[in-house]
Protein backbone atom coordinates (compact mmCIF):
# COMPACT_ATOMS: atom_id res chain seq x y z
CA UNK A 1 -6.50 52.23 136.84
CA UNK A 2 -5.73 54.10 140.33
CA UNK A 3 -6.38 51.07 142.11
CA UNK A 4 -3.98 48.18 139.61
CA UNK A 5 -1.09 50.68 139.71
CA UNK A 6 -1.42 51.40 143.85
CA UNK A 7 -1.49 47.25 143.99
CA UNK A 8 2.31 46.74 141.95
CA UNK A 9 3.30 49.77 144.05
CA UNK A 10 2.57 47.89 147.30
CA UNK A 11 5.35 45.63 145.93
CA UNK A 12 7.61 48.24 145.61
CA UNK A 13 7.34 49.78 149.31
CA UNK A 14 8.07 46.45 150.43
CA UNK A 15 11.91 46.62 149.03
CA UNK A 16 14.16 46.77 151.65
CA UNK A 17 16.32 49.79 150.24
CA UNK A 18 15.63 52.75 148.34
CA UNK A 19 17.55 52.08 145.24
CA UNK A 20 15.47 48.58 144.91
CA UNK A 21 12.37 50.28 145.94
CA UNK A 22 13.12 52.80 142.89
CA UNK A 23 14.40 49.41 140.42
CA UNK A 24 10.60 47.78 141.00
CA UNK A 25 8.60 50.79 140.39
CA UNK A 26 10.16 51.21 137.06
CA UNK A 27 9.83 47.59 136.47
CA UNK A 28 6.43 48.48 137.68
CA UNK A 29 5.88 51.47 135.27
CA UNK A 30 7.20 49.60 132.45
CA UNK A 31 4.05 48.72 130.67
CA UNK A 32 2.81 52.25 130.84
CA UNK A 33 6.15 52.59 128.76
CA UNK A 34 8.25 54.03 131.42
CA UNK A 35 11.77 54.52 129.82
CA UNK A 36 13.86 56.44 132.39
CA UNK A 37 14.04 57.04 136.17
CA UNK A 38 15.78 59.04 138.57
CA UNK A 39 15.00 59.24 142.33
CA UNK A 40 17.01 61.78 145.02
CA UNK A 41 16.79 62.35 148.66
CA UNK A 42 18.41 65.57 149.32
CA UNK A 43 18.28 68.87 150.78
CA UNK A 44 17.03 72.47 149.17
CA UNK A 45 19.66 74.47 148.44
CA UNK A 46 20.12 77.50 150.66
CA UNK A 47 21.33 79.60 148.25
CA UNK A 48 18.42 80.90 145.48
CA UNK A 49 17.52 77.90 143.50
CA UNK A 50 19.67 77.78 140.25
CA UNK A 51 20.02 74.82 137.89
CA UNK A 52 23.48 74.47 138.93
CA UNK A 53 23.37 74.88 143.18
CA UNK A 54 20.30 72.34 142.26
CA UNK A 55 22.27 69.57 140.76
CA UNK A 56 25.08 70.30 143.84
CA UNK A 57 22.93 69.36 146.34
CA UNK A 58 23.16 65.71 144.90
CA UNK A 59 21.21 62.75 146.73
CA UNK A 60 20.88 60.77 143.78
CA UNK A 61 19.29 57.13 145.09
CA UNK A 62 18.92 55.42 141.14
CA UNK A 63 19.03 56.61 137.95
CA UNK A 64 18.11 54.48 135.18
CA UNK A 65 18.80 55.78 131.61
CA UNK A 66 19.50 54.95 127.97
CA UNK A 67 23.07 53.86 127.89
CA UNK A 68 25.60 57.03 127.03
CA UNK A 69 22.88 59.48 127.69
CA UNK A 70 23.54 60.61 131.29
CA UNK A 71 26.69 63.14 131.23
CA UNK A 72 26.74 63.63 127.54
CA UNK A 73 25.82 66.90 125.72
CA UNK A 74 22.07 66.38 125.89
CA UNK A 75 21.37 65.96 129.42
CA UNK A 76 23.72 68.32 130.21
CA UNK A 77 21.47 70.57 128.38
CA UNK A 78 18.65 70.02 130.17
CA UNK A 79 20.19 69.99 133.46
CA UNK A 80 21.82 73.14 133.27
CA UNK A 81 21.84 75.52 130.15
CA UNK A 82 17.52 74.71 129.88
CA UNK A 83 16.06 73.44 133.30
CA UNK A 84 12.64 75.30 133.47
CA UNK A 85 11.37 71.98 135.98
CA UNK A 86 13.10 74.55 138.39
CA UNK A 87 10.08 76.48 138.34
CA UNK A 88 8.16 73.58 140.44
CA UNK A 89 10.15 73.35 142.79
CA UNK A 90 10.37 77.36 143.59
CA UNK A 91 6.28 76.78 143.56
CA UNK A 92 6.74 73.25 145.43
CA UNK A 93 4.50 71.61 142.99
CA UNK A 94 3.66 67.68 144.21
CA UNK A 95 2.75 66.26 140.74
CA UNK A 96 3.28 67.95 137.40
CA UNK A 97 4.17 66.77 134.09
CA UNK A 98 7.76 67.95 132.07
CA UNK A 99 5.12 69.87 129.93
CA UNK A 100 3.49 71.60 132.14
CA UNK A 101 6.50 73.98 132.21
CA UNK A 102 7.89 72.96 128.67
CA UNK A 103 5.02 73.08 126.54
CA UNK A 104 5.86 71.19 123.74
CA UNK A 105 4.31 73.02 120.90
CA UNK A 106 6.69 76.39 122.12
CA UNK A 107 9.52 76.96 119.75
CA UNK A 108 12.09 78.12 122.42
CA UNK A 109 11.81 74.63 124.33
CA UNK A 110 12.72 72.92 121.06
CA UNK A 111 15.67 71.84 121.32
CA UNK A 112 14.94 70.97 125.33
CA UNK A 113 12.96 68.31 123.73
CA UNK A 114 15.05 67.16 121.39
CA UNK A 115 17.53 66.68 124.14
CA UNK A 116 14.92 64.76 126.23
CA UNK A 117 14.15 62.55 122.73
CA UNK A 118 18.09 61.33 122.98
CA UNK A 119 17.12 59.71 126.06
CA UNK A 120 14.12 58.22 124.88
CA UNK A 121 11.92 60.25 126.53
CA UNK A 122 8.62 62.39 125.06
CA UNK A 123 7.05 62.84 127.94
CA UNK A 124 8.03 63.08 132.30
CA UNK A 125 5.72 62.51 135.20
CA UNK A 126 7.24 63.94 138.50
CA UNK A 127 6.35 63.66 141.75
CA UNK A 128 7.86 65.16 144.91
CA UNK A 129 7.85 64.98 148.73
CA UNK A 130 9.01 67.95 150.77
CA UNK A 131 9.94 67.29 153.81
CA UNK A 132 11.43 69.01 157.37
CA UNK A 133 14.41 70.97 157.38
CA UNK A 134 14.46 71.49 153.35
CA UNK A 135 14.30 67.81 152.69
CA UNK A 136 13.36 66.73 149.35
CA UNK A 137 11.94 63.13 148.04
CA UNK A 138 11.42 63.45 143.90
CA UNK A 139 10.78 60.71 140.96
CA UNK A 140 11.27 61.67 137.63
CA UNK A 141 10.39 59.18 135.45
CA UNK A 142 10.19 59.65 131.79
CA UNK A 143 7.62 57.88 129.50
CA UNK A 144 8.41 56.91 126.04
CA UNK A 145 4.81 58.45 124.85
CA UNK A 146 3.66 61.88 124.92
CA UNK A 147 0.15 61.21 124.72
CA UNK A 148 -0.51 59.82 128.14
CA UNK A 149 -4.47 60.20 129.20
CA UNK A 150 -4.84 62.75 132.06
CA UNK A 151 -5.93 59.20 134.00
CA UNK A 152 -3.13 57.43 133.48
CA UNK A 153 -0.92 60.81 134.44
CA UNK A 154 -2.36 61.19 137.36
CA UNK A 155 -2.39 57.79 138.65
CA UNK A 156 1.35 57.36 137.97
CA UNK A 157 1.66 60.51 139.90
CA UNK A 158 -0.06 59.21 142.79
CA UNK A 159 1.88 56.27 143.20
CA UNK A 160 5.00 58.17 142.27
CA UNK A 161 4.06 60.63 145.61
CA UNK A 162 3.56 56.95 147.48
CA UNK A 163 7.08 56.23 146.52
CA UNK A 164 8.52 59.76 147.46
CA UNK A 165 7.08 59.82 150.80
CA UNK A 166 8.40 56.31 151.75
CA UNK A 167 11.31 57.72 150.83
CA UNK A 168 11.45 60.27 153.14
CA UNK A 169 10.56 58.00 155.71
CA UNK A 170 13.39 55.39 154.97
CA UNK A 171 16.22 57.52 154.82
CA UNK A 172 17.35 60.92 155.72
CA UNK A 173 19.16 63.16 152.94
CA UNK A 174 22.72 63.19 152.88
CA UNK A 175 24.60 65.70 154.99
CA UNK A 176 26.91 67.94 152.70
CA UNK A 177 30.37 65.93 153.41
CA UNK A 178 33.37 68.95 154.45
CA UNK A 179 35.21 70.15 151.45
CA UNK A 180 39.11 70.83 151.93
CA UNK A 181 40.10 72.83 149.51
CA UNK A 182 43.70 75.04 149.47
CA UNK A 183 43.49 78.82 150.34
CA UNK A 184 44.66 79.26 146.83
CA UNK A 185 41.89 77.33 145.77
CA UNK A 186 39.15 79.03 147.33
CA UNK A 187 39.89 82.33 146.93
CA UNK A 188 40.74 81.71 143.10
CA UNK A 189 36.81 80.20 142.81
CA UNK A 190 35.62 83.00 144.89
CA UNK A 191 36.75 85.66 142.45
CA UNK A 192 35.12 83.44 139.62
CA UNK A 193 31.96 83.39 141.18
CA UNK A 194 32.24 87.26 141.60
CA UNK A 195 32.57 86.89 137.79
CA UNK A 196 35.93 87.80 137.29
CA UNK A 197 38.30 86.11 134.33
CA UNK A 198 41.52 84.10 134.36
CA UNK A 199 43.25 86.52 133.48
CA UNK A 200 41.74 88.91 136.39
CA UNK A 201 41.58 86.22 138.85
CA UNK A 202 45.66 86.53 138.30
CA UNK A 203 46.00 89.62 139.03
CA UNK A 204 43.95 90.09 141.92
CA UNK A 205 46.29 87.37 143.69
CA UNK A 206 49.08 88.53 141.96
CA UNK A 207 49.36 85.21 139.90
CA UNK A 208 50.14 83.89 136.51
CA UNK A 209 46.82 83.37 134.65
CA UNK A 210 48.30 79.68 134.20
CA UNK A 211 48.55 79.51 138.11
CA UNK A 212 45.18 81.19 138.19
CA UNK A 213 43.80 78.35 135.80
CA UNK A 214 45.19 75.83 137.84
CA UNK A 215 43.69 76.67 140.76
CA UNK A 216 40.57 76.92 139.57
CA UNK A 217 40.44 73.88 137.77
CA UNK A 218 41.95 72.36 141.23
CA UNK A 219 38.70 73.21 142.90
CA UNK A 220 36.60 72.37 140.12
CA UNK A 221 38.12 68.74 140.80
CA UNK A 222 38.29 68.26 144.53
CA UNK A 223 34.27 69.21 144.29
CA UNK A 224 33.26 66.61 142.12
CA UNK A 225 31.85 69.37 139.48
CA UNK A 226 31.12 69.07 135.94
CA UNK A 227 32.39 72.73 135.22
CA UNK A 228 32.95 75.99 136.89
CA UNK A 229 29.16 77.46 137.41
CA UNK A 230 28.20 73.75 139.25
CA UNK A 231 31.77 74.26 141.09
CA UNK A 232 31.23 77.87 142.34
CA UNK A 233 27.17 76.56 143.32
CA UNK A 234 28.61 73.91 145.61
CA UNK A 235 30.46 76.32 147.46
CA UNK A 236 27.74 78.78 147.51
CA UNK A 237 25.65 75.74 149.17
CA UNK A 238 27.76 74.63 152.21
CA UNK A 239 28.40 78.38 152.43
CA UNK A 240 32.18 77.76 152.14
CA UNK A 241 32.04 81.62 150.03
């Protein structure tokens, strides 16, 4: 099995970016009922890993999803109120499956599953390159079935680790591009990430809470962030805080 999934990868490597290297090995993977894919280049965050400094340091190459389920209320879930894939990163795992640190017979990652089902997926291989100065290759690729054979697993895997490391060889990971934010702007999400309120972030500055609001949701903005904690992690990142 190693050796006919290596073979279709060959095809793969031969792409001459990474986003259509990433299209053909799920076109690849799709008769092992491959039903989502996401590949990133990017950088470990400097701060302690968190779910949302994680999904700050960006580097998406291709993501290829159910239609609608990216952004909504599921994968948001899994991204940042449930992410326990965190864990293999902090242990810089090369190959694992999503149950290997969300087994699916535990009650409390329930509804992390059910999340995952949205998307059509029962089951994720991952594989992951880690490269020098805190670069990172990964392929996530969910599988429609949960019952994949340890062989099958860990042949995907290998060719998934194929894939990661030409990616780290093709392309270096995005430098963090300068934010400009106001003065206003960044103290007001400084104070938040101190864990202070509206209403206190207003009177530290001496502020209406409205002002204080506005600000905040300024900054939230001008980073490109989904909400206040991924906002505050960005800034924690590029060490702008």
């Amino acid at each position: 099995m190693l050796t006919g999934i290596m073979a279709r990868v060959e095809d793969c490597l031969r792409a001459p970016t990474c986003e259509e290297m990433s299209e053909r090995f799920f076109t690849a993977m799709g008769s092992h009922g491959a039903t989502y894919l996401q590949t990133r280049l990017y950088r470990r965050p400097s701060a302690p890993l968190n779910s949302a400094n994680h999904w700050a340091a960006g580097g998406v190459i291709k993501r290829i999803a159910r239609e609608g389920w990216v952004g909504g209320a599921a994968h948001n879930y899994i991204c940042f109120d449930c992410n326990p894939l965190l864990g293999a990163i902090r242990e810089n795992r090369t190959r694992y499956r999503f149950s290997d640190f969300a087994p699916r017979d535990a009650r409390e990652y329930g509804a992390y599953w059910e999340a995952f089902s949205e998307g059509g997926i029962a089951e994720g291989l991952c594989a992951t390159s880690y490269g020098p100065g805190g670069a990172i290759a990964s392929l996530h690729l969910g599988m429609g079935d949960s019952e994949l054979s340890p062989e099958e697993s860990r042949a995907i895997q290998m060719a998934g680790l194929v894939l990661t490391e030409r990616l780290l060889e093709f392309a270096e990971p995005p430098e963090a591009p300068p934010l400009r934010l106001g003065p206003r702007e960044r103290e007001a999400l400084a104070l938040v990430a101190e864990g202070k309120t509206d209403w206190e972030v207003s009177v530290i500055l001496g502020i209406s809470e409205a002002t204080a609001r506005f600000h905040i949701d300024n900054a939230r903005r001008k980073l490109g962030a989904v909400n206040r904690a991924q906002a505050v992690a960005k800034l924690v990142h590029q060490r702008l805080i």
